[in-house]
C-alpha atoms as a PDB file:
ATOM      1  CA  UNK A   1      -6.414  19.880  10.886  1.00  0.00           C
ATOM      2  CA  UNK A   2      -9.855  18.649   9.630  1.00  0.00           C
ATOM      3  CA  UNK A   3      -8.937  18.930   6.015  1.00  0.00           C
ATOM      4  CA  UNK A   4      -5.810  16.837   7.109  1.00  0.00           C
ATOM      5  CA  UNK A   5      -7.261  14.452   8.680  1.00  0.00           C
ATOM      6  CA  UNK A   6     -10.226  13.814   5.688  1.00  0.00           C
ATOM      7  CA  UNK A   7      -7.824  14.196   2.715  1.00  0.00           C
ATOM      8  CA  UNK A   8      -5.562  10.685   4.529  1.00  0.00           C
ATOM      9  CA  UNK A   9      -9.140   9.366   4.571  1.00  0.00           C
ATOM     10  CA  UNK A  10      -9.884  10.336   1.063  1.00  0.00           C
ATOM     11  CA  UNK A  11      -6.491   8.765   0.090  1.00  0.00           C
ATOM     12  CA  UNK A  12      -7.723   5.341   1.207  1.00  0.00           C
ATOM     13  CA  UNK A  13     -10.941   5.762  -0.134  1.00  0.00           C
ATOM     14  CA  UNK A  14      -9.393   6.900  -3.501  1.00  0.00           C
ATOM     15  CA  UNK A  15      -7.103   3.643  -3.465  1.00  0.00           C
ATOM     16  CA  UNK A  16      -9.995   1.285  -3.016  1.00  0.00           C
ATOM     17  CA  UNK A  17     -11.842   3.471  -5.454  1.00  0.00           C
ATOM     18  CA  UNK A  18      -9.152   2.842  -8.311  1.00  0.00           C
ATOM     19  CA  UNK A  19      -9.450  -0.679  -7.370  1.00  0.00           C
ATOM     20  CA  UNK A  20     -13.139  -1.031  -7.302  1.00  0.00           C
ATOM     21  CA  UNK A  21     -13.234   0.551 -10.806  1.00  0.00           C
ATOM     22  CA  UNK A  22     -10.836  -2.132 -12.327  1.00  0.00           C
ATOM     23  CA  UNK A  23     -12.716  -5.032 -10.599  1.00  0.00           C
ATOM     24  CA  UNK A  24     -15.735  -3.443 -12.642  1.00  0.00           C
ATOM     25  CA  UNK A  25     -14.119  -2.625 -15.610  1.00  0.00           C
ATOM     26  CA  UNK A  26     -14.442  -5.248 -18.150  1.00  0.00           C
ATOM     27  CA  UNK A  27     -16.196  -7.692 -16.732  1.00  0.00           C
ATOM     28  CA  UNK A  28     -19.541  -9.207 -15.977  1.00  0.00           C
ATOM     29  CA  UNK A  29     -19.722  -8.482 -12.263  1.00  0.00           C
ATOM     30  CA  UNK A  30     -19.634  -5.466 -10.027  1.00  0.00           C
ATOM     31  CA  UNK A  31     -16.696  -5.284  -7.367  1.00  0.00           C
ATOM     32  CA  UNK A  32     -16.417  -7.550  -4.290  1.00  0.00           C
ATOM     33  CA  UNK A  33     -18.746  -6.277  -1.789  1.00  0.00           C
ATOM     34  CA  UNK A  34     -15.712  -6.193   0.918  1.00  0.00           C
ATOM     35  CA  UNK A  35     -14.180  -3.311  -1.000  1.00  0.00           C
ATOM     36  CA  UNK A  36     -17.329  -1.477  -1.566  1.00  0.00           C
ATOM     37  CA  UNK A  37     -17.880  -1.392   2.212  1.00  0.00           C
ATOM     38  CA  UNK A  38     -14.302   0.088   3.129  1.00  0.00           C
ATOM     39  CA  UNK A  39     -14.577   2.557   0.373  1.00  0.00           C
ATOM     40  CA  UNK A  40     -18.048   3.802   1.802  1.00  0.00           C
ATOM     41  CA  UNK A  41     -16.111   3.869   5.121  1.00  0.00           C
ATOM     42  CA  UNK A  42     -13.290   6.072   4.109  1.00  0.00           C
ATOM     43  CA  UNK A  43     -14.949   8.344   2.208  1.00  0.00           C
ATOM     44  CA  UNK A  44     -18.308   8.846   4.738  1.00  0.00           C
ATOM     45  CA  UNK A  45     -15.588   9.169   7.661  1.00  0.00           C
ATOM     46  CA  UNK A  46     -13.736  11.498   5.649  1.00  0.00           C
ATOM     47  CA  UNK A  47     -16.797  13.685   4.456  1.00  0.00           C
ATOM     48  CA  UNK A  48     -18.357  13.933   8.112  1.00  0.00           C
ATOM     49  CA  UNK A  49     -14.678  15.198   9.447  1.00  0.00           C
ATOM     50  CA  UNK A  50     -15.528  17.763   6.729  1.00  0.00           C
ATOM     51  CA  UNK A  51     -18.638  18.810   7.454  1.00  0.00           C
ATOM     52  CA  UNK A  52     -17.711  19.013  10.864  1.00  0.00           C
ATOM     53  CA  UNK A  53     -14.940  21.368  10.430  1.00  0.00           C
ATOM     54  CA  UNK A  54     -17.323  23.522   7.846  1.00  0.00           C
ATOM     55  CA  UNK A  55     -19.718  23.630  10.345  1.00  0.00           C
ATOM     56  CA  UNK A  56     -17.575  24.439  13.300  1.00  0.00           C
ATOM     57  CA  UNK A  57     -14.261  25.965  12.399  1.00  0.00           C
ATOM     58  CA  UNK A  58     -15.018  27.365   8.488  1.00  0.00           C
ATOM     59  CA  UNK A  59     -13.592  26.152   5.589  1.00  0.00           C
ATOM     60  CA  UNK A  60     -12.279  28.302   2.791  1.00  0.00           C
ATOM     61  CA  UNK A  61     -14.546  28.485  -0.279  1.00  0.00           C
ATOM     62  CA  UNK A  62     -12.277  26.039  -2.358  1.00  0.00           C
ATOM     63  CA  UNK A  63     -12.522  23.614   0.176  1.00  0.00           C
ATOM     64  CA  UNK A  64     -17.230  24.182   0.673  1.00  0.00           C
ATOM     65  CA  UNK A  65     -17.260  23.876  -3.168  1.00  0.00           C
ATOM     66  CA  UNK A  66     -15.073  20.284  -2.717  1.00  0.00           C
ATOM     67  CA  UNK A  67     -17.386  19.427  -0.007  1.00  0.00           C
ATOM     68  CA  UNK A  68     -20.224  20.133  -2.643  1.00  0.00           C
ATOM     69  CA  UNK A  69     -18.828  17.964  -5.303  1.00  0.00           C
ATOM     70  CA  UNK A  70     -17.909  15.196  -2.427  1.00  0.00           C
ATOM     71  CA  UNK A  71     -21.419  15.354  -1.954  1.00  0.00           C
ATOM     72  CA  UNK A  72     -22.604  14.662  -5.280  1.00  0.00           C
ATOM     73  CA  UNK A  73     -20.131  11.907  -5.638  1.00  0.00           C
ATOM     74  CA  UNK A  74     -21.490  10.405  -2.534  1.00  0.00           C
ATOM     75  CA  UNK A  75     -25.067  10.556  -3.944  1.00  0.00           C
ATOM     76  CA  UNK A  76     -23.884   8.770  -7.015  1.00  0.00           C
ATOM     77  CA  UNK A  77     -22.163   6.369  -5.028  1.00  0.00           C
ATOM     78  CA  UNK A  78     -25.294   5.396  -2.898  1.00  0.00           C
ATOM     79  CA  UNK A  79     -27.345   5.341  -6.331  1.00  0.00           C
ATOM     80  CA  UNK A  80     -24.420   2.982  -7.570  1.00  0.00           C
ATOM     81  CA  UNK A  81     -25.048   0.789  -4.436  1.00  0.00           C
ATOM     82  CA  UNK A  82     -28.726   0.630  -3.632  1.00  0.00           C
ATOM     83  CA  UNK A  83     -30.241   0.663  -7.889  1.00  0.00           C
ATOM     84  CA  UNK A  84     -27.553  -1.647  -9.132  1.00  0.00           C
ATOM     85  CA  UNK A  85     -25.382  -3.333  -6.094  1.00  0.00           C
ATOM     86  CA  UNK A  86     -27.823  -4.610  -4.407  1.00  0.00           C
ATOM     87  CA  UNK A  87     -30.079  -5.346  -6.642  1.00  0.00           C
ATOM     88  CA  UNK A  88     -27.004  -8.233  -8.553  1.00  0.00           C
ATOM     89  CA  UNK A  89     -27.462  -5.182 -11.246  1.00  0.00           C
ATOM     90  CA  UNK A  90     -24.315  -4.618 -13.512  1.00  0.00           C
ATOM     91  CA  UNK A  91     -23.163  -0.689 -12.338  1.00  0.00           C
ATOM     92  CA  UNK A  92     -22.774   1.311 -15.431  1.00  0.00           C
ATOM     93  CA  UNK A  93     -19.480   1.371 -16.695  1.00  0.00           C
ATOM     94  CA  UNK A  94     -20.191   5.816 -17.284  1.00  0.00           C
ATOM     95  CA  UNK A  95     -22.155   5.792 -13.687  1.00  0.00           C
ATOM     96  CA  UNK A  96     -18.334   4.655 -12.386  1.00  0.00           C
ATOM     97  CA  UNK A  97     -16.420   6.907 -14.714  1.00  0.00           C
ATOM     98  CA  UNK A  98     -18.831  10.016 -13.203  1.00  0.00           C
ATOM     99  CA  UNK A  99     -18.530   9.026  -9.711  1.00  0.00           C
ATOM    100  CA  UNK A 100     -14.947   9.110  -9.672  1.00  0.00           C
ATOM    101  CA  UNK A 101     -14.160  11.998 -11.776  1.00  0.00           C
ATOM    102  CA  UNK A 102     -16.240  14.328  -9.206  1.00  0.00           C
ATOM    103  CA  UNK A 103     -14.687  12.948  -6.331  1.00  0.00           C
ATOM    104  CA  UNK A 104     -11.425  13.496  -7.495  1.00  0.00           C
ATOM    105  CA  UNK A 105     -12.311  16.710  -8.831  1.00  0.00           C
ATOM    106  CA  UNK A 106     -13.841  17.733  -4.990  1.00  0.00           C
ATOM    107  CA  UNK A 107     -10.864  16.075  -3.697  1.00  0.00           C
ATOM    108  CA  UNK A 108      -8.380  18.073  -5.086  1.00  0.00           C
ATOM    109  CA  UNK A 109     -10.166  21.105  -3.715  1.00  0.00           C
ATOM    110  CA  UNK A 110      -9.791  20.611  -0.777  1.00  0.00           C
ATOM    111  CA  UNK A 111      -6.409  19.015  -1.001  1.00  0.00           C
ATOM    112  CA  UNK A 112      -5.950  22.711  -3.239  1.00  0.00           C
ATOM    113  CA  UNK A 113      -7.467  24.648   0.001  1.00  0.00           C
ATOM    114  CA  UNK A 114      -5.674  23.202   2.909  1.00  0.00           C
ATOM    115  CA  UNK A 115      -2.344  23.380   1.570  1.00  0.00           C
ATOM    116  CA  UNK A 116      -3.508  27.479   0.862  1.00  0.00           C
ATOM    117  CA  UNK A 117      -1.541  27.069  -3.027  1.00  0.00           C
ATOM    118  CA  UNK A 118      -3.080  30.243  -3.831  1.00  0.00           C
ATOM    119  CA  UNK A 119      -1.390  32.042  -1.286  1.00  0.00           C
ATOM    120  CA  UNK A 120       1.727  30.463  -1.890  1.00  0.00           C
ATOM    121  CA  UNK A 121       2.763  32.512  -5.035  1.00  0.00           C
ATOM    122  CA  UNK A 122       2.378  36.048  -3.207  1.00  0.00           C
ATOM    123  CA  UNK A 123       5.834  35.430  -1.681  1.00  0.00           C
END
């Protein structure tokens, strides 16, 4: 159920992601700071339900090694934020690209994990 509940939180955050990337994307200013907030929220929502449930009630390995990788996307997103955001920095077009192909990449782990696909083709 934790997996659940974070991957519908991961969704939104994923949505505002794809937006924040094409408010970035070829243009001269970062992303409206409205969006940035609500994708922190999703995601940092998403990844405590997470850590919770690894913590608590045990993920599979797929899903720790997503948690990982969430992890390092987070860290890049905070870097994103506090050396260019906030500083009315440009964010690296590359620094964007990374971000988002990690958290994807973690995402579909545990997306992968909780609906057990590897067990699915023993039947």
């Amino acid at each position: 159920m934790a997996m659940g509940l974070a991957s519908i939180l991961f969704l939104f955050a994923i949505i505002i992601g794809v937006m924040l990337a094409f408010a970035r994307f070829g243009k001269d200013r970062n992303p409206p700071p409205v969006l940035v907030w609500w994708h922190g929220a999703f995601a940092i929502l998403g990844f405590l339900i997470l850590l919770f449930g690894a913590a608590f009630v045990g993920l599979p390995a797929t899903a720790n090694t997503g948690v990982v990788l969430l992890a390092l996307a987070a860290l890049g997103g905070l870097i994103m934020h506090f050396k260019y955001d906030r500083k009315r920095a440009l964010i690296p077009v590359p620094m964007v690209w990374v971000h988002g192909v990690i958290a994807l990449i973690g995402f579909l782990m545990i997306l992968y994990a909780m609906l057990n696909i590897a067990d699915t083709t023993q039947i």
